[in-house]
N, C-alpha and C. Protein backbone atom coordinates (compact mmCIF):
# COMPACT_ATOMS: atom_id res chain seq x y z
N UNK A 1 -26.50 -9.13 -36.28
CA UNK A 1 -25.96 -9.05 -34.95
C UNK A 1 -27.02 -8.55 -33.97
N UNK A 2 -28.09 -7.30 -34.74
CA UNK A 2 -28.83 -7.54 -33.65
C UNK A 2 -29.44 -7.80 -33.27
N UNK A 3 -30.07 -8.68 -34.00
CA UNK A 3 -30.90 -10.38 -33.98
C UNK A 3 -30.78 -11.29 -32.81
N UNK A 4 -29.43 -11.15 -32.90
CA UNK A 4 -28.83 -12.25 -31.92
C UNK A 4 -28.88 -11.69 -30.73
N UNK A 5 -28.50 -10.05 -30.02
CA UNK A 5 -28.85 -9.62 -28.77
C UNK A 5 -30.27 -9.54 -28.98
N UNK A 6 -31.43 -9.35 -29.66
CA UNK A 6 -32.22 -9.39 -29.48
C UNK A 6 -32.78 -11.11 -28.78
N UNK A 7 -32.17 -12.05 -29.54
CA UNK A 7 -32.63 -13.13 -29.12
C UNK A 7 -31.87 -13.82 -27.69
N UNK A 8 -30.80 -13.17 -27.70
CA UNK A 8 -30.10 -13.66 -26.27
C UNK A 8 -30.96 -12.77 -25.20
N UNK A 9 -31.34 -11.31 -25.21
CA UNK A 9 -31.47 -10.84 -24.48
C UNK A 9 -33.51 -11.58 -24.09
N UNK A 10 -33.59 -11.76 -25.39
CA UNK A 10 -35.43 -12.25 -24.70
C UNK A 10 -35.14 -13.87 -23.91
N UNK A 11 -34.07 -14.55 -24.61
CA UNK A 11 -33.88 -15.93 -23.18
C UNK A 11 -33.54 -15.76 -22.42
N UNK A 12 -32.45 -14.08 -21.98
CA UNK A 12 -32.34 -14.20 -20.58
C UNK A 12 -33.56 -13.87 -19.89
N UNK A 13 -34.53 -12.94 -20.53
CA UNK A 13 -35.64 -12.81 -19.35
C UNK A 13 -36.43 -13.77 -19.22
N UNK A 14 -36.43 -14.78 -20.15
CA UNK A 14 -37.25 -15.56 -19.92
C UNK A 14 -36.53 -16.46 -18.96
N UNK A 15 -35.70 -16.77 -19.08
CA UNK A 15 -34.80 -17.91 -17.61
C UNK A 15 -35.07 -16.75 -16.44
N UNK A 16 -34.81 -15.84 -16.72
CA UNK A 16 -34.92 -14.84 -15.23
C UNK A 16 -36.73 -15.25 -15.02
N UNK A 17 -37.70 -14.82 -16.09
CA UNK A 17 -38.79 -15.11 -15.00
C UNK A 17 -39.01 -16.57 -14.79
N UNK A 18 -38.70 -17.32 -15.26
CA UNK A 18 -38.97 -18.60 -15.00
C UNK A 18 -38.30 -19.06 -13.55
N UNK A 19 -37.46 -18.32 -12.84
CA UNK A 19 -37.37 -18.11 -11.48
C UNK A 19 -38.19 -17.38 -11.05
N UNK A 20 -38.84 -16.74 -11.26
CA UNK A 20 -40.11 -16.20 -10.53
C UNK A 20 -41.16 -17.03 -9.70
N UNK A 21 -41.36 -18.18 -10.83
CA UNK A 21 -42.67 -18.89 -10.89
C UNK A 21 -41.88 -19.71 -9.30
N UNK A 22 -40.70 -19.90 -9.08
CA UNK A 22 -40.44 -21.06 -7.81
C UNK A 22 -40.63 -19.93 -6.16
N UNK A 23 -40.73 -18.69 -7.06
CA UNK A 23 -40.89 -17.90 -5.78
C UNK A 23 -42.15 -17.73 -5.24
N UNK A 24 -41.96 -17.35 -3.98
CA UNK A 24 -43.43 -17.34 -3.10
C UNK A 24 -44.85 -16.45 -3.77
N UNK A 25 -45.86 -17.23 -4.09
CA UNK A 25 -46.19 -16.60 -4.38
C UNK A 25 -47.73 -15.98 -3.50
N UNK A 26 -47.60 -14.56 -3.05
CA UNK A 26 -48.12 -14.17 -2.29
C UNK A 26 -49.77 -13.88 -2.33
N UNK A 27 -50.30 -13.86 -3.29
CA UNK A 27 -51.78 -14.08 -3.49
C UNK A 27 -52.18 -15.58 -2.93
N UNK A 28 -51.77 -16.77 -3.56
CA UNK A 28 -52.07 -17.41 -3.05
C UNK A 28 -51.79 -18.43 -1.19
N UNK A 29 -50.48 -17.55 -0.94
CA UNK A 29 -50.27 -17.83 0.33
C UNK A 29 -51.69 -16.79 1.39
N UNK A 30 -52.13 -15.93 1.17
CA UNK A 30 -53.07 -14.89 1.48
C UNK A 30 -54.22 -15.84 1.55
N UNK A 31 -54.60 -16.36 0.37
CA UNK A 31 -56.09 -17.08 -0.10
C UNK A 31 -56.13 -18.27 0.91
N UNK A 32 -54.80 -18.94 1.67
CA UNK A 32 -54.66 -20.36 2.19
C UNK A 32 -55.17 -19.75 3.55
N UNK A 33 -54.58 -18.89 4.25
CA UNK A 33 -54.49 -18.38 5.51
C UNK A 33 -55.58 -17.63 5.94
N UNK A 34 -56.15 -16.56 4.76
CA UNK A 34 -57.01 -16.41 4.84
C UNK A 34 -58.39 -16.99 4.69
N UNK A 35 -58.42 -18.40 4.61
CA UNK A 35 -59.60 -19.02 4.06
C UNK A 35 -60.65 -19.46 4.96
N UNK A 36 -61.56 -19.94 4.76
CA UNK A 36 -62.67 -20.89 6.14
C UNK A 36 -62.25 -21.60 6.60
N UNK A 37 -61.45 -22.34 5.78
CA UNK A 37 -60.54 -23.86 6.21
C UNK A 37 -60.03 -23.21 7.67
N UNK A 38 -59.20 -22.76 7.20
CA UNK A 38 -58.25 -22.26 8.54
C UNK A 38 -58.55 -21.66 9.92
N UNK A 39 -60.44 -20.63 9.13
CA UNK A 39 -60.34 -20.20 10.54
C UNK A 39 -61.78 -21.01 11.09
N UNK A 40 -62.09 -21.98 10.15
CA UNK A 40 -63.00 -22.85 11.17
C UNK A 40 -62.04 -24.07 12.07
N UNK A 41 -60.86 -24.30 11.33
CA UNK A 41 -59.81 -24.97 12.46
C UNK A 41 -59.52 -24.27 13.57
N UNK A 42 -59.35 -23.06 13.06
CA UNK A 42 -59.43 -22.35 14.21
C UNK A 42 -59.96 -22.28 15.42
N UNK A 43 -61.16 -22.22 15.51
CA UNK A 43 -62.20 -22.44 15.63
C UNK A 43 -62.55 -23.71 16.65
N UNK A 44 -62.46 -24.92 15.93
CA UNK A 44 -62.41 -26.19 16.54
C UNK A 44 -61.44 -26.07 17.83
N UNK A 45 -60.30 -25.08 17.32
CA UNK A 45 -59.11 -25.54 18.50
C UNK A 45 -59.73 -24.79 19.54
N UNK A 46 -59.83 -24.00 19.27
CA UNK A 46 -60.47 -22.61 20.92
C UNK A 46 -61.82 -23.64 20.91
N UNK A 47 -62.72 -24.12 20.31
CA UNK A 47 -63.83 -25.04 21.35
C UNK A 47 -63.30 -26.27 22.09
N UNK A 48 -62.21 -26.65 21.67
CA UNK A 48 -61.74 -27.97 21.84
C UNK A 48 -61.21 -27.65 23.19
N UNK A 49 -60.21 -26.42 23.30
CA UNK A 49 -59.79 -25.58 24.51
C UNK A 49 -60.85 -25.40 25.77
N UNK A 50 -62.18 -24.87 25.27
CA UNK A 50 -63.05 -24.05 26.16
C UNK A 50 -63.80 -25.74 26.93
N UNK A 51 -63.78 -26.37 26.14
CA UNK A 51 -64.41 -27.86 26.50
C UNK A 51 -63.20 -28.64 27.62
N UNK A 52 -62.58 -29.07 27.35
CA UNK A 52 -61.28 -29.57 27.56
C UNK A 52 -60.39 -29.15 28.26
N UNK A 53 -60.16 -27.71 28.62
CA UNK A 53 -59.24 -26.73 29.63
C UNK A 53 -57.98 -27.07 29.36
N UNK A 54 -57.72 -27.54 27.89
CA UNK A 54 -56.50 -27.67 27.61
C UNK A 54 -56.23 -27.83 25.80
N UNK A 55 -55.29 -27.72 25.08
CA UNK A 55 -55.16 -27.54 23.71
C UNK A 55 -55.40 -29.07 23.09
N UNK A 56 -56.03 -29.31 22.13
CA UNK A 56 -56.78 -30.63 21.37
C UNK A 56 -55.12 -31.27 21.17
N UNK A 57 -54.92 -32.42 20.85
CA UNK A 57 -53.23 -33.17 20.83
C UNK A 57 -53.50 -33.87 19.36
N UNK A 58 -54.87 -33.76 18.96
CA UNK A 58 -55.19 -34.67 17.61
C UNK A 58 -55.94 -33.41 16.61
N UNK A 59 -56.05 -33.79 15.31
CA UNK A 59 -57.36 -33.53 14.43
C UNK A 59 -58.61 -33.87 15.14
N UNK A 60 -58.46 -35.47 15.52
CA UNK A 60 -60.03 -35.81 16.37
C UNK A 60 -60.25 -35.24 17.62
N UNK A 61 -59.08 -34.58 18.48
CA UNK A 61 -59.79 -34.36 19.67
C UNK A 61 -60.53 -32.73 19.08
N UNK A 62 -59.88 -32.26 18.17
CA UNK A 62 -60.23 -30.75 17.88
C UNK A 62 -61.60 -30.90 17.15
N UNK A 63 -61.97 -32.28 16.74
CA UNK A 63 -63.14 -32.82 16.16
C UNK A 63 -63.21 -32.11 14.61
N UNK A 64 -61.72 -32.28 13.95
CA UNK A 64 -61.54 -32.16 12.69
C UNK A 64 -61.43 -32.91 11.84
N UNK A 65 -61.36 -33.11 10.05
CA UNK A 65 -61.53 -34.21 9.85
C UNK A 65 -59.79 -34.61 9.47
N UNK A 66 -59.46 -36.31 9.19
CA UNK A 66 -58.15 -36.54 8.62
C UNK A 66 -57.49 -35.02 7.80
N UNK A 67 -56.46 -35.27 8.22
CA UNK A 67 -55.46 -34.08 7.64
C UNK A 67 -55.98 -34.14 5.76
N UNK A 68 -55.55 -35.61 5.59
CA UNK A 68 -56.11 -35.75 3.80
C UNK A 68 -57.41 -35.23 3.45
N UNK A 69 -58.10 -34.77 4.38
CA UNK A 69 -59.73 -34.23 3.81
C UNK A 69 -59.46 -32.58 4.32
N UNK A 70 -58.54 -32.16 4.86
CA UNK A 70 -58.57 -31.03 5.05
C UNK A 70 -57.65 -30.39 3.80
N UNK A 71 -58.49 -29.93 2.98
CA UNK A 71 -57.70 -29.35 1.75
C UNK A 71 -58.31 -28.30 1.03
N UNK A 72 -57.76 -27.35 0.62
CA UNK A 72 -58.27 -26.59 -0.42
C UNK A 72 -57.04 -26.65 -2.06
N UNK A 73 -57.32 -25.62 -2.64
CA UNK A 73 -56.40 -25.59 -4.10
C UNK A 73 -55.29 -25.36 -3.48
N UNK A 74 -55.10 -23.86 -2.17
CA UNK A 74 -53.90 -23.79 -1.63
C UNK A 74 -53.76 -24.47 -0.46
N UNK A 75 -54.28 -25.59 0.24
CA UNK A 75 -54.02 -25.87 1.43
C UNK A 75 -53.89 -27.70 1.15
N UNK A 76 -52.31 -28.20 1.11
CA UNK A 76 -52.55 -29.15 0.96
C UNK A 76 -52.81 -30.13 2.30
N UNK A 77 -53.31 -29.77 3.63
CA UNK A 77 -53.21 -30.38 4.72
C UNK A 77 -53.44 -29.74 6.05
N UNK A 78 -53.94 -29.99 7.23
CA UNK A 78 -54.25 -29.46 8.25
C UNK A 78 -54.18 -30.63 9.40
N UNK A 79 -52.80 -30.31 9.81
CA UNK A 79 -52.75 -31.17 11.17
C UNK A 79 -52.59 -30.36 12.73
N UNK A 80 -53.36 -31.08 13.73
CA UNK A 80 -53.38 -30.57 15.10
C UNK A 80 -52.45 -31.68 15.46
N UNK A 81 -51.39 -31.14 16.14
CA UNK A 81 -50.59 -31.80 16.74
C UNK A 81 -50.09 -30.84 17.93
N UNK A 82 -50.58 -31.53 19.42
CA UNK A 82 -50.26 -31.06 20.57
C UNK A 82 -50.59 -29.67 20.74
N UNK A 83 -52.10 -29.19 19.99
CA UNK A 83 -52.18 -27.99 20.29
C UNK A 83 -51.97 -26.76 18.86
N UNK A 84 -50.97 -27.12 18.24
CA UNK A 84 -50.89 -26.28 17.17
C UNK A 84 -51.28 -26.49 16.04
N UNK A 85 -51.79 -25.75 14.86
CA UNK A 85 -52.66 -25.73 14.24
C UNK A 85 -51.28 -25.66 12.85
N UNK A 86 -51.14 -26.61 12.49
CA UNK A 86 -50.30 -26.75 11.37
C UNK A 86 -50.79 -26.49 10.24
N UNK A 87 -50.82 -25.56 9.26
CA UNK A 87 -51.08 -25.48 7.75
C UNK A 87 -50.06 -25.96 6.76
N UNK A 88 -50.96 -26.95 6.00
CA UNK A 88 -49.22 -27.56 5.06
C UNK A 88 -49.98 -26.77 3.71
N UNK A 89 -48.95 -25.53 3.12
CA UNK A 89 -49.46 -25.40 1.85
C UNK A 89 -49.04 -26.19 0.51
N UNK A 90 -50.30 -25.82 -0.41
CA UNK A 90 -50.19 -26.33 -1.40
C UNK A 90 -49.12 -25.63 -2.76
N UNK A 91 -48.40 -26.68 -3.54
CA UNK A 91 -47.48 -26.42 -4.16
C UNK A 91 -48.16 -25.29 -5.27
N UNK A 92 -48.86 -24.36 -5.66
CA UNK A 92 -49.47 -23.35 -5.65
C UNK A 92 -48.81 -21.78 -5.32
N UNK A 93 -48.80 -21.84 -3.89
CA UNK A 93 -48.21 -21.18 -3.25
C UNK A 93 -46.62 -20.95 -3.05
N UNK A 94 -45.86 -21.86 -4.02
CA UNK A 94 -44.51 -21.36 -4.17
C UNK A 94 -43.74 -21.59 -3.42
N UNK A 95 -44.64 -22.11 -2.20
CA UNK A 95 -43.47 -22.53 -1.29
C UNK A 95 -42.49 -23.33 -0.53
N UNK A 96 -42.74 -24.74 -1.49
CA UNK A 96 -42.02 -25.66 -1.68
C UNK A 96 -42.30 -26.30 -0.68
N UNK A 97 -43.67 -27.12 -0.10
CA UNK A 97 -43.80 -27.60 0.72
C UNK A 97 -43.85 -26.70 2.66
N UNK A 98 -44.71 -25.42 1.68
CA UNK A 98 -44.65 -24.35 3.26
C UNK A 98 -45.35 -25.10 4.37
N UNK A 99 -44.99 -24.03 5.66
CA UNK A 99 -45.62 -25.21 6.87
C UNK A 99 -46.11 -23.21 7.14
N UNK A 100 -47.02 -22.83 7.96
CA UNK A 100 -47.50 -21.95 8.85
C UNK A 100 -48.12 -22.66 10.26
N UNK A 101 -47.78 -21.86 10.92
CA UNK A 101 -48.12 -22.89 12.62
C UNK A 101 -48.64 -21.41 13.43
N UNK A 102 -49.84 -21.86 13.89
CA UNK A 102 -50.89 -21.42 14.62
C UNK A 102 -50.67 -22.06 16.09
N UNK A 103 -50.19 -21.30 16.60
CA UNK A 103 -49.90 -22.04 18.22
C UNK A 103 -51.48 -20.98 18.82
N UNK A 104 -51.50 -21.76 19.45
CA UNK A 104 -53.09 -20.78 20.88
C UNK A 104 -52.21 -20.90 21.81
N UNK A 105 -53.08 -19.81 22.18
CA UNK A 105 -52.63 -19.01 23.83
C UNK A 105 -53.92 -18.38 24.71
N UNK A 106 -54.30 -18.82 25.97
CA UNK A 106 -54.71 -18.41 26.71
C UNK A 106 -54.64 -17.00 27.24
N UNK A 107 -55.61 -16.16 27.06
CA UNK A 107 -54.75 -14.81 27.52
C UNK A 107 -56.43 -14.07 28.45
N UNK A 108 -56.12 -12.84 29.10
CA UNK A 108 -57.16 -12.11 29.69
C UNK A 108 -57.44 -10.90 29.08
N UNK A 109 -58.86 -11.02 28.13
CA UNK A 109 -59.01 -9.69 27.61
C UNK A 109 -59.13 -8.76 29.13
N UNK A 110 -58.99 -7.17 28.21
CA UNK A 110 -59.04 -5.71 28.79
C UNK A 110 -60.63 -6.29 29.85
N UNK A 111 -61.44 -7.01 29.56
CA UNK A 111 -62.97 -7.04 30.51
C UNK A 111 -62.50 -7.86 31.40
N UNK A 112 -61.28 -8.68 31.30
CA UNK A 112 -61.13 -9.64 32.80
C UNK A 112 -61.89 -11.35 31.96
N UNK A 113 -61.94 -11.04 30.86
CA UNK A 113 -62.48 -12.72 30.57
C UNK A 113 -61.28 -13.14 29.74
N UNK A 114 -61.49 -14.92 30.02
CA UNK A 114 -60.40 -15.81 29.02
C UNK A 114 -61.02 -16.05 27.77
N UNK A 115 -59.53 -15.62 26.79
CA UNK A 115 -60.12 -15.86 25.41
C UNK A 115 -58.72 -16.14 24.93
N UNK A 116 -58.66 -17.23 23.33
CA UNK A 116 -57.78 -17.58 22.85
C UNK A 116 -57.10 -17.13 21.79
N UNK A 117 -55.87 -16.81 21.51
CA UNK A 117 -55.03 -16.27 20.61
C UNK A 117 -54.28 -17.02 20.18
N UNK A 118 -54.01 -16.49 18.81
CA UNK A 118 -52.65 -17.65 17.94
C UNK A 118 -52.01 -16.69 17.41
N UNK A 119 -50.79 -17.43 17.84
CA UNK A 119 -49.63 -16.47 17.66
C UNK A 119 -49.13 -17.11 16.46
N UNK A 120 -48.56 -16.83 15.04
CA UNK A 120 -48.04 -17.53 13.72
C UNK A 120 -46.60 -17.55 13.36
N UNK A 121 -46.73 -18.64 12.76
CA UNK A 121 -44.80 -18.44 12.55
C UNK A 121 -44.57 -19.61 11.66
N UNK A 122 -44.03 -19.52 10.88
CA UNK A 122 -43.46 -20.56 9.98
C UNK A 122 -42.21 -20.98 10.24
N UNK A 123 -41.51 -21.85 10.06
CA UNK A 123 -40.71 -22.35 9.93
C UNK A 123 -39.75 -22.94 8.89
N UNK A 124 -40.39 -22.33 7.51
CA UNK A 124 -39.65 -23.16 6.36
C UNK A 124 -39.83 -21.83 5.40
N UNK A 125 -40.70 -20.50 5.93
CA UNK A 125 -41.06 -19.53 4.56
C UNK A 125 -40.05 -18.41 5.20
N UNK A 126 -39.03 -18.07 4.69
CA UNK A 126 -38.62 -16.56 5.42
C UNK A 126 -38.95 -15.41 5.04
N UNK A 127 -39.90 -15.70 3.82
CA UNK A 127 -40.88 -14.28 3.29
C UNK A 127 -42.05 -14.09 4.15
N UNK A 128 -42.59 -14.90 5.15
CA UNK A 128 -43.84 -14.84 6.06
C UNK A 128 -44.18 -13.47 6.05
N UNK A 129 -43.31 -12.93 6.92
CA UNK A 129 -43.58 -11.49 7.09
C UNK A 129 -44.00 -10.52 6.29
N UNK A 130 -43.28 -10.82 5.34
CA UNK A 130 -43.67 -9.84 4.27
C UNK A 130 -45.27 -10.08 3.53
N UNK A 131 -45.28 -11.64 3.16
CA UNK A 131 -46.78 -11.86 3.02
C UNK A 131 -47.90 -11.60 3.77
N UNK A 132 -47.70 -12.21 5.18
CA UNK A 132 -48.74 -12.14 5.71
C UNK A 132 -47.67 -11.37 7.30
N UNK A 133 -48.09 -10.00 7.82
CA UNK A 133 -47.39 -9.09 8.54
C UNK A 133 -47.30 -9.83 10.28
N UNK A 134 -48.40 -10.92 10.26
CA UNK A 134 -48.96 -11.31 11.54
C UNK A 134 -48.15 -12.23 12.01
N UNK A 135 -47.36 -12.77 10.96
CA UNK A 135 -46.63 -14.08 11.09
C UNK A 135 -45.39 -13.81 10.91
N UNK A 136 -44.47 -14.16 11.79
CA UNK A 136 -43.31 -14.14 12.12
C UNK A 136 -42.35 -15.65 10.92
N UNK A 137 -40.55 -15.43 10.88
CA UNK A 137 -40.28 -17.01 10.42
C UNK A 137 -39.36 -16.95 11.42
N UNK A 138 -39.80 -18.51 12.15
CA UNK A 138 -38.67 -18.78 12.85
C UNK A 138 -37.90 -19.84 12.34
N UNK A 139 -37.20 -20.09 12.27
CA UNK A 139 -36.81 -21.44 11.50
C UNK A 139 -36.63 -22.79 13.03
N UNK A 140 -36.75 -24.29 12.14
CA UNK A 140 -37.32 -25.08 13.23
C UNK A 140 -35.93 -25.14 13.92
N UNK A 141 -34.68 -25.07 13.31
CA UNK A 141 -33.57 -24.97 14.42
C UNK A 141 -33.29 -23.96 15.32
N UNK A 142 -34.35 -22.80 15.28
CA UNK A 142 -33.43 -21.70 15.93
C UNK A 142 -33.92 -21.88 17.29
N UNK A 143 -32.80 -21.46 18.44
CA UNK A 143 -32.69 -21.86 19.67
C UNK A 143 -33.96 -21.08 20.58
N UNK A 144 -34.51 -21.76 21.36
CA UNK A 144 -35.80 -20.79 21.69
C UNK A 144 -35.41 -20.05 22.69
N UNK A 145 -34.23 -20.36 23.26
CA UNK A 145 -33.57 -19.30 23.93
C UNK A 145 -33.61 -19.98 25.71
N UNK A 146 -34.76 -21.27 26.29
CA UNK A 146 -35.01 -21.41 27.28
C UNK A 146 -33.68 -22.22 27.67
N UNK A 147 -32.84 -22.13 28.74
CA UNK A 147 -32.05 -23.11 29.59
C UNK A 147 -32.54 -24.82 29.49
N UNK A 148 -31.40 -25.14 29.04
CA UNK A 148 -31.81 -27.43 28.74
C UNK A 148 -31.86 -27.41 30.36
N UNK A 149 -32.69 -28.47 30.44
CA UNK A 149 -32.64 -29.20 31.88
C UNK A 149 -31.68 -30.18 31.97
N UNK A 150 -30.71 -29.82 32.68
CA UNK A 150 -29.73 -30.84 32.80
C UNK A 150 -29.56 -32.12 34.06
């Protein structure tokens, strides 16, 4: 008999961690965000900005390459669309097809000069926060709060 709780009790942990593995996993969401990839996109977008006096609408205007060549182990994709800096992660990262979004913003440092900021937010991870503290989750339905033009 106690064979048998012994052996029921080691398949339940093993089904219990085997839910683990679908959960976020936060080293490698860190390694994606934190990588070159990201902050030489970065990068592209604030030159693309400083050139242009306005946010890149493509990969090419940001003079990046196809989304399919923008990849690492955790980064399965990198699209500029209208300005924001889309990270599609890689299934790696646990997060079932995560999105992180890098919007820029124009702002006036403390010296009186223009310089660009990205504000982060996902839309599909609601652990963001906890992984990475900088990044907010909004989800893509939630109301942004501005009055419809009617």
């Amino acid at each position: 008999m106690k064979f048998v709780k012994t052996v029921a009790l080691a398949a339940s942990a093993l089904f219990a961690s085997s839910g683990a593995f679908a959960a976020v996993n936060p080293d490698s969401v860190h390694l994606a965000l934190d990588s070159l990839l990201v902050a030489s996109s970065k990068m592209s977008v604030i030159n693309a900005m400083n050139k242009n006096g306005k946010p890149p609408a493509t990969n090419a205007e940001a003079r990046l390459g196809a989304p399919s060549t923008m990849t690492t182990t955790e980064i399965s994709g990198i699209v500029v669309n209208n300005g924001v800096l889309n990270v599609y992660l890689a299934p790696v990262t646990g997060t079932d097809h995560g999105l992180v979004q890098y919007i820029p913003k124009v702002i006036t440092t403390k010296k009186g000069k223009k310089a660009v900021e990205f504000s982060c937010v996902s839309p599909n991870i609601p652990e963001i926060a906890q992984v990475t503290p900088t990044c907010a989750y909004q989800p893509a339905n939630q109301p942004t709060g501005k009055p419809s033009k009617k």
